[in-house]
C-alpha atoms as a PDB file:
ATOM      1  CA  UNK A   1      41.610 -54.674  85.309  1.00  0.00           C
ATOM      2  CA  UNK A   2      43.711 -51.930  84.112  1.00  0.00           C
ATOM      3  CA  UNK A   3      46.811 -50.579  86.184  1.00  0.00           C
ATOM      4  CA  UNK A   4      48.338 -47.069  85.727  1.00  0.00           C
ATOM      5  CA  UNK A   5      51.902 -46.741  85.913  1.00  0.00           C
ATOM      6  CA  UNK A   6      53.330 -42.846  86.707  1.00  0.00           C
ATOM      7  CA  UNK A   7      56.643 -42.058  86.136  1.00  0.00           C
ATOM      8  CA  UNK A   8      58.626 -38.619  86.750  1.00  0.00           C
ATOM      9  CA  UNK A   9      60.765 -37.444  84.436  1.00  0.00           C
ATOM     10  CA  UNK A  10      62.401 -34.661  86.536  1.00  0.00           C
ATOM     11  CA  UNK A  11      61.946 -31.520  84.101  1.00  0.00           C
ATOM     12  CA  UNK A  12      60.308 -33.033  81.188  1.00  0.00           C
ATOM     13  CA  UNK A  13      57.060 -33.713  82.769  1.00  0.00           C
ATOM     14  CA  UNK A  14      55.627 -37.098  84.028  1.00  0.00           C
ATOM     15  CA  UNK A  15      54.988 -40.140  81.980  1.00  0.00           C
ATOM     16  CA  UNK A  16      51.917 -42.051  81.966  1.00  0.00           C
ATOM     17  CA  UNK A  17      51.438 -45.711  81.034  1.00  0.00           C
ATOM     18  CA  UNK A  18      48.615 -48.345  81.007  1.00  0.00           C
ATOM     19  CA  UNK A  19      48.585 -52.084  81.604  1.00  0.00           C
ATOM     20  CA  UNK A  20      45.692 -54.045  81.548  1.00  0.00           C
ATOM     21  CA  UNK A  21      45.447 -57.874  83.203  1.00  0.00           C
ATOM     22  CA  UNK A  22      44.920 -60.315  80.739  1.00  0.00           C
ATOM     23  CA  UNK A  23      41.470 -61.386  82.068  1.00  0.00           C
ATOM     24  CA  UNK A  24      40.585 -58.211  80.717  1.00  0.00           C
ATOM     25  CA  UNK A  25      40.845 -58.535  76.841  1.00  0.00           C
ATOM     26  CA  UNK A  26      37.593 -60.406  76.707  1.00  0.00           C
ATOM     27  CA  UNK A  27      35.551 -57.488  78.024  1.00  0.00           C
ATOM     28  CA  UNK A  28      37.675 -54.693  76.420  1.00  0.00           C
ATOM     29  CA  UNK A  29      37.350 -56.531  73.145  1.00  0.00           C
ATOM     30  CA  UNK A  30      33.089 -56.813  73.415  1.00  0.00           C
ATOM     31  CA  UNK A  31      33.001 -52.949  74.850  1.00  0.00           C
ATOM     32  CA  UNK A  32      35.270 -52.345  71.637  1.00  0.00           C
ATOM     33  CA  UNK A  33      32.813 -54.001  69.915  1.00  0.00           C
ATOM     34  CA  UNK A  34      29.594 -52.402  71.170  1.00  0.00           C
ATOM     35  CA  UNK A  35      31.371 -49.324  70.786  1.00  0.00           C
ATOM     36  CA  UNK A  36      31.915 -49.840  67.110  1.00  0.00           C
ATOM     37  CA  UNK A  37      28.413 -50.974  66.609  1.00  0.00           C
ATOM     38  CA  UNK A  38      27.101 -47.720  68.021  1.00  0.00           C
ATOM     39  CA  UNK A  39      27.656 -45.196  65.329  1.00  0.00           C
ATOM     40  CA  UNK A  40      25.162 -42.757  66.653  1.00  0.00           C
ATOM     41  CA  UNK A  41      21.991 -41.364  63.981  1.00  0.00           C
ATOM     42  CA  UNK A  42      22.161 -41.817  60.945  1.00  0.00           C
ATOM     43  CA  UNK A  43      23.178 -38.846  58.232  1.00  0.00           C
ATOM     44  CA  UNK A  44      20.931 -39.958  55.552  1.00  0.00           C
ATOM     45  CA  UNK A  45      17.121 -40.438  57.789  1.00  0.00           C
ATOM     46  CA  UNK A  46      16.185 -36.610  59.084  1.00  0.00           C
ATOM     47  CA  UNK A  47      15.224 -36.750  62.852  1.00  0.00           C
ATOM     48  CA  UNK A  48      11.577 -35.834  63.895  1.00  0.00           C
ATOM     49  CA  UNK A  49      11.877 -32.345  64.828  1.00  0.00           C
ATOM     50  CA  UNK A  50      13.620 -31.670  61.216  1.00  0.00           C
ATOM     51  CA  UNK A  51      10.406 -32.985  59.944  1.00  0.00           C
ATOM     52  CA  UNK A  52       8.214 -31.027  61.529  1.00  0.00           C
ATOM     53  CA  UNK A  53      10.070 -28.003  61.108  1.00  0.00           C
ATOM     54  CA  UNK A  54       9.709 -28.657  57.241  1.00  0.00           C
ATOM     55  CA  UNK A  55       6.303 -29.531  57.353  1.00  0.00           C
ATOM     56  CA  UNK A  56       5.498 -26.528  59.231  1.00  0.00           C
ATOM     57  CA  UNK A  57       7.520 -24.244  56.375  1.00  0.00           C
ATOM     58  CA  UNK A  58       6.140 -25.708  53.699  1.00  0.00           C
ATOM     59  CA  UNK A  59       2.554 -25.252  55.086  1.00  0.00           C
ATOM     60  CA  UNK A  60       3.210 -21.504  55.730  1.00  0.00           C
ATOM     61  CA  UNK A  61       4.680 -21.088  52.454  1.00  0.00           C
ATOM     62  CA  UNK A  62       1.805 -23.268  50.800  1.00  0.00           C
ATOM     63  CA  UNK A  63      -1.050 -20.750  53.004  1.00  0.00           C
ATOM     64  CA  UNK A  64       0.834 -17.572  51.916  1.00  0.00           C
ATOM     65  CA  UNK A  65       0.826 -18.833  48.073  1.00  0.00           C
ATOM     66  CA  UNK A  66      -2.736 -19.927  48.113  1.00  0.00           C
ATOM     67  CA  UNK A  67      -3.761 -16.441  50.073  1.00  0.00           C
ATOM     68  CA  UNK A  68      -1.278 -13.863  48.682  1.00  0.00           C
ATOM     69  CA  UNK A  69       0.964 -14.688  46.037  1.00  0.00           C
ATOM     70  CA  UNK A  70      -1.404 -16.461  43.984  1.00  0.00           C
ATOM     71  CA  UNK A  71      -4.349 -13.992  44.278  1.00  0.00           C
ATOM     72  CA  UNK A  72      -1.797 -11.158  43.474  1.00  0.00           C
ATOM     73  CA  UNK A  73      -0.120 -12.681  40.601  1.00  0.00           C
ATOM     74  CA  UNK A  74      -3.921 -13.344  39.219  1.00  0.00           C
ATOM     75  CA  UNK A  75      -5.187 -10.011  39.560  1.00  0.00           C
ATOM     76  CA  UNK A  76      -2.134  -9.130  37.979  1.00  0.00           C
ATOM     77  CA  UNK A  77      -2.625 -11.197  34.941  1.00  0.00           C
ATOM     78  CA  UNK A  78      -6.174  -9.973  35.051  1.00  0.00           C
ATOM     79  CA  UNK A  79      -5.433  -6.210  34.709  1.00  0.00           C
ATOM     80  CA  UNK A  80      -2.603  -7.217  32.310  1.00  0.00           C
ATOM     81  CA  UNK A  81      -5.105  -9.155  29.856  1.00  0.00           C
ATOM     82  CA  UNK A  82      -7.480  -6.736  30.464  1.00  0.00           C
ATOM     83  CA  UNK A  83      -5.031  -3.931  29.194  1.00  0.00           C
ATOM     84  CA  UNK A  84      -4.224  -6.089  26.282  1.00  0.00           C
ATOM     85  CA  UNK A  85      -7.820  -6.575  25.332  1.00  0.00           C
ATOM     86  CA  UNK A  86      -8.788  -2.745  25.833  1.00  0.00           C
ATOM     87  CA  UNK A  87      -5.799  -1.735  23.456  1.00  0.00           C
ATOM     88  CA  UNK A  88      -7.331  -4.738  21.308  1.00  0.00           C
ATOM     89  CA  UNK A  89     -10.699  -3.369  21.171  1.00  0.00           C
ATOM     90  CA  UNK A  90      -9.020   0.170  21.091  1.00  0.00           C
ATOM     91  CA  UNK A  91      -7.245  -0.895  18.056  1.00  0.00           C
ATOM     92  CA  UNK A  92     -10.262  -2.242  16.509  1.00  0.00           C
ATOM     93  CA  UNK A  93     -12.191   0.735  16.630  1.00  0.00           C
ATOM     94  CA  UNK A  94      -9.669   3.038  15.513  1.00  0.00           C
ATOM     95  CA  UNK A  95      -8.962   0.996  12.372  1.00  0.00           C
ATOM     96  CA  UNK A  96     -13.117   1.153  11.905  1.00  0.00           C
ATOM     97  CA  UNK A  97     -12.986   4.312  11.977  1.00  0.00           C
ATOM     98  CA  UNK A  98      -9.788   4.665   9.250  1.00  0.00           C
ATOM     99  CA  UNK A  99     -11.669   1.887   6.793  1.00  0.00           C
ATOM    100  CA  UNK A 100     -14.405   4.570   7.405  1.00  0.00           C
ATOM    101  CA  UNK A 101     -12.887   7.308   6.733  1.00  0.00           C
ATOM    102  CA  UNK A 102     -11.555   5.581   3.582  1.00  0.00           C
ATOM    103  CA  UNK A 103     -14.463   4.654   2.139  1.00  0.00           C
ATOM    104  CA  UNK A 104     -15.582   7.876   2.361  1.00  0.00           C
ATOM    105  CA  UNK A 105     -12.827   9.525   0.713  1.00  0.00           C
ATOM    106  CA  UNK A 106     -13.367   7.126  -1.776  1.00  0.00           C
ATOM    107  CA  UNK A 107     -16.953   7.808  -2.598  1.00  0.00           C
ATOM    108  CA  UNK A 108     -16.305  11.798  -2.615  1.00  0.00           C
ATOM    109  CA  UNK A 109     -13.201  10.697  -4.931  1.00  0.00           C
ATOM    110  CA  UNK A 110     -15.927   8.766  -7.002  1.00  0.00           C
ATOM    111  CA  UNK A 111     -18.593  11.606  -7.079  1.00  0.00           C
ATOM    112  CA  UNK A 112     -15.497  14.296  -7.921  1.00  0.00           C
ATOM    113  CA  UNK A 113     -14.576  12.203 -10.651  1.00  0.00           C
ATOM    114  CA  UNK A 114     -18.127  11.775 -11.899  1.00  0.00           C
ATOM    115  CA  UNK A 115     -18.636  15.445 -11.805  1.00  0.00           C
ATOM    116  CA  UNK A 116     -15.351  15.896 -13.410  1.00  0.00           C
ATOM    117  CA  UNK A 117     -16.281  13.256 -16.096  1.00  0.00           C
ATOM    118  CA  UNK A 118     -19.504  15.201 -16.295  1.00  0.00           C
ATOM    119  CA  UNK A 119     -17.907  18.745 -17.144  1.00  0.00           C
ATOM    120  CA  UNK A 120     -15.325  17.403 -19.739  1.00  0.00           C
ATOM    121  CA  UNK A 121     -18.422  15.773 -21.731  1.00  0.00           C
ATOM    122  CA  UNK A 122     -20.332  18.644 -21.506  1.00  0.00           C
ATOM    123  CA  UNK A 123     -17.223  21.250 -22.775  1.00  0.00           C
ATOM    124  CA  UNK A 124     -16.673  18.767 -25.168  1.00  0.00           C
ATOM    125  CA  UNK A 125     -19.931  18.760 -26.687  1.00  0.00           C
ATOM    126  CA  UNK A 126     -20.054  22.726 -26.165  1.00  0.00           C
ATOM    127  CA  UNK A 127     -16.845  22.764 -28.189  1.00  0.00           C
ATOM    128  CA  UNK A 128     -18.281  20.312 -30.700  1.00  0.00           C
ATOM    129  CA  UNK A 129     -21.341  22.443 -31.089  1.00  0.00           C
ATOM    130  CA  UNK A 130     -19.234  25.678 -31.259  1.00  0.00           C
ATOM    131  CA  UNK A 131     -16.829  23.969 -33.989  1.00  0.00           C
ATOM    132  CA  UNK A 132     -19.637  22.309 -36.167  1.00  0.00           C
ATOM    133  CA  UNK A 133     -21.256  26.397 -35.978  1.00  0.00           C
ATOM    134  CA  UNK A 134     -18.032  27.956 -36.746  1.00  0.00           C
ATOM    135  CA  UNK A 135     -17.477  25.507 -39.578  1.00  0.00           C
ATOM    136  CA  UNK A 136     -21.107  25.624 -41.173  1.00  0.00           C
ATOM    137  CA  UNK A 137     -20.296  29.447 -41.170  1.00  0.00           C
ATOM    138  CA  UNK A 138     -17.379  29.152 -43.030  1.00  0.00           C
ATOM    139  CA  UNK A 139     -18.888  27.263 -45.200  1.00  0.00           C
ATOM    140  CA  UNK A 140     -21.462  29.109 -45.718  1.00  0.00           C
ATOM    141  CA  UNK A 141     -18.878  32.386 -46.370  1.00  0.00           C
ATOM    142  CA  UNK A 142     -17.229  29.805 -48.729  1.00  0.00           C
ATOM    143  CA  UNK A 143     -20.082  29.180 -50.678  1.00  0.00           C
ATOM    144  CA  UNK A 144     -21.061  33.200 -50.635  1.00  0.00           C
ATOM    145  CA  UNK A 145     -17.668  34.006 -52.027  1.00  0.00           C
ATOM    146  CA  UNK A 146     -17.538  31.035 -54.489  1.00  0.00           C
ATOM    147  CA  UNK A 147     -21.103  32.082 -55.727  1.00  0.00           C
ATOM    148  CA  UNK A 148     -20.126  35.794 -55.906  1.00  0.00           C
ATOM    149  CA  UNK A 149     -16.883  34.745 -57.686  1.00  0.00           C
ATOM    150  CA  UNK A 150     -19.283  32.787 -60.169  1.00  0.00           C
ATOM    151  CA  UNK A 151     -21.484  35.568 -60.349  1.00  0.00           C
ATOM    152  CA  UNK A 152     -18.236  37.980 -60.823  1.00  0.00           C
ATOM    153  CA  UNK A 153     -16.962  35.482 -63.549  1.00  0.00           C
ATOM    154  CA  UNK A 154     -19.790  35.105 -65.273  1.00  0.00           C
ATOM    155  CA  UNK A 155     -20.345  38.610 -65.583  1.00  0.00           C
ATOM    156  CA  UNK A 156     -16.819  39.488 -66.738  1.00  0.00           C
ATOM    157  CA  UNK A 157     -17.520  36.582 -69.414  1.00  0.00           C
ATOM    158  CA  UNK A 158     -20.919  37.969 -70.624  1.00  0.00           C
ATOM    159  CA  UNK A 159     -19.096  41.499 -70.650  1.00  0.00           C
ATOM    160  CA  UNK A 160     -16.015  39.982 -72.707  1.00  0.00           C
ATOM    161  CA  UNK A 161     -18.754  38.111 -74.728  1.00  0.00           C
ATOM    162  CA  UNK A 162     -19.681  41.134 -77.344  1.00  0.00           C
ATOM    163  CA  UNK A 163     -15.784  41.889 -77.239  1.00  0.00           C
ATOM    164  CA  UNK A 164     -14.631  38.531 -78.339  1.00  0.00           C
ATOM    165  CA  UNK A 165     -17.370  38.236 -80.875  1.00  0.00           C
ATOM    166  CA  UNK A 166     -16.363  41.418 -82.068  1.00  0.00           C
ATOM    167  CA  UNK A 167     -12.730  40.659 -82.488  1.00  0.00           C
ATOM    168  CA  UNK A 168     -13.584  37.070 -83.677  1.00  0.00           C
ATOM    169  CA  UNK A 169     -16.181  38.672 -86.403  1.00  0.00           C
ATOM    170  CA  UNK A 170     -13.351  40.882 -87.470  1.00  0.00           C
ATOM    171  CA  UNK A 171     -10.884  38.165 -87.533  1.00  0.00           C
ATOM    172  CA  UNK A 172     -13.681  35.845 -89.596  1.00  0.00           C
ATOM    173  CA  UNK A 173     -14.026  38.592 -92.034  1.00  0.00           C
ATOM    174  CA  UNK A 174     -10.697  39.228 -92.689  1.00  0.00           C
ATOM    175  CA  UNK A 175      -9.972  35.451 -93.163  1.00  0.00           C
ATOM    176  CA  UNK A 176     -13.336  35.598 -94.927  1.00  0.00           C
ATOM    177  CA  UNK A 177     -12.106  38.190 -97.506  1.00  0.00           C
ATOM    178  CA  UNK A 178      -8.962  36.402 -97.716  1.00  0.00           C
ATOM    179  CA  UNK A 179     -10.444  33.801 -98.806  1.00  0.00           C
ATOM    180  CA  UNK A 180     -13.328  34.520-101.553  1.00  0.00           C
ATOM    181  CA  UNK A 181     -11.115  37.690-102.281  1.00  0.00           C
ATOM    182  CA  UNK A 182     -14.355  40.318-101.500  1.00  0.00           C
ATOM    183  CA  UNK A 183     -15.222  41.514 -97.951  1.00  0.00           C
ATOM    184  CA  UNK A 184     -18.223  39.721 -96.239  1.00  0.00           C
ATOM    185  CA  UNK A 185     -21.488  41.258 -95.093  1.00  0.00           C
ATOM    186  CA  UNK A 186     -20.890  42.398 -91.309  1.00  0.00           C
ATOM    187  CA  UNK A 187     -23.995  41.451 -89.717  1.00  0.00           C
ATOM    188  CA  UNK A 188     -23.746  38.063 -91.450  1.00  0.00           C
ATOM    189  CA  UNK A 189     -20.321  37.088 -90.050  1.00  0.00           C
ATOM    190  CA  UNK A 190     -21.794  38.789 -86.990  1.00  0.00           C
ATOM    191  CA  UNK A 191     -24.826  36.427 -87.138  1.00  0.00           C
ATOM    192  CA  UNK A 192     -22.509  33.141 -88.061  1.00  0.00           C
ATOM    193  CA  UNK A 193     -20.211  34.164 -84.823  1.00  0.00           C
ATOM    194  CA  UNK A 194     -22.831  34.700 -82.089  1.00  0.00           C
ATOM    195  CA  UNK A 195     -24.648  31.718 -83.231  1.00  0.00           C
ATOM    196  CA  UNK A 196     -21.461  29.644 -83.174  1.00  0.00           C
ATOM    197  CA  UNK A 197     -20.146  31.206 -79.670  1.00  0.00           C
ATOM    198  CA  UNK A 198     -23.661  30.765 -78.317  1.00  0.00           C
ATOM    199  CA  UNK A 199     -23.958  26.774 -79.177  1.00  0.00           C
ATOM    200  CA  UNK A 200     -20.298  26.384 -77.675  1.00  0.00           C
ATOM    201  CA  UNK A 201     -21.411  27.974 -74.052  1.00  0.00           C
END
């Protein structure tokens, strides 16, 4: 049993005090105790309600993934791999077209050079030709002139001819006459020269 005392203090208020019998303590101690023991819920275990409220987020969140988010991120991806592979394929067939394009260059590069190879033989055998003709033609002025210089030379020699037998009978005579002290007959020194002169050409 618990008794309250009041006591007035005047002006500083009223004073309150408890006193409890000492039959008492048993009780207060076990109501102490069973107030101790009752902690209330526990901070660690969620209640119900908590639980269902979480369920119930995650399956809304799980039913908007699996009908909107996903879907949209996959068509997404989709288009985006599908722009990838057209620029892929776009790629492709512009760099056909450039290996193309180069092979042809190459083969009129080929054929120009052919052609080109072509001309130069053919000049070169036109100059060949025109070379070998100018060159048999001065050879053949060569061999005019040197024949006409023979011709010129041996008909300057045939014209000295009578000349130097002339001068070489007079100089035969003289030594002639010198010699056997009378003067030789002409034609015979004549004779002895032109025979001599004519076994020595």
């Amino acid at each position: 049993m618990t008794t309250v005392n009041v006591t007035h203090l005047g002006a500083g208020g009223f004073e309150v005090s408890f006193a409890r019998a000492a039959g008492d303590e048993s009780a207060d101690a076990s109501s102490h105790q069973e107030e101790v023991l009752d902690e209330g819920p526990s901070p660690i275990a969620p209640e119900t309600k908590e639980l269902l409220w979480g369920l119930g987020a995650f399956l809304v969140f799980l039913v908007l993934m699996r009908y909107l988010l996903v879907p949209k991120v996959k068509r997404g991806m989709q288009a985006r791999y599908g722009s990838i592979r057209e620029e892929h394929e776009t790629a492709d067939s512009i760099r056909a077209e450039a290996n193309s394009d180069v092979a042809g260059y190459q083969a009129a590069l080929a054929k120009v050079r052919a052609e080109a190879s072509a001309r130069v033989g053919a000049a070169r055998a036109e100059l060949e030709n025109q070379r070998t003709a100018r060159l048999a033609e001065v050879n053949a002025r060569i061999s005019a002139k040197r024949a006409s210089a023979a011709a010129e030379a041996d008909a300057a020699l045939e014209a000295a001819r009578d000349e130097i037998e002339v001068a070489v009978a007079d100089v035969a005579s003289r030594a002639a006459e010198l010699t056997i002290g009378r003067v030789p007959d002409p034609a015979t020194v004549r004779q002895a020269v032109t025979t001599v002169m004519g076994g020595g050409s």
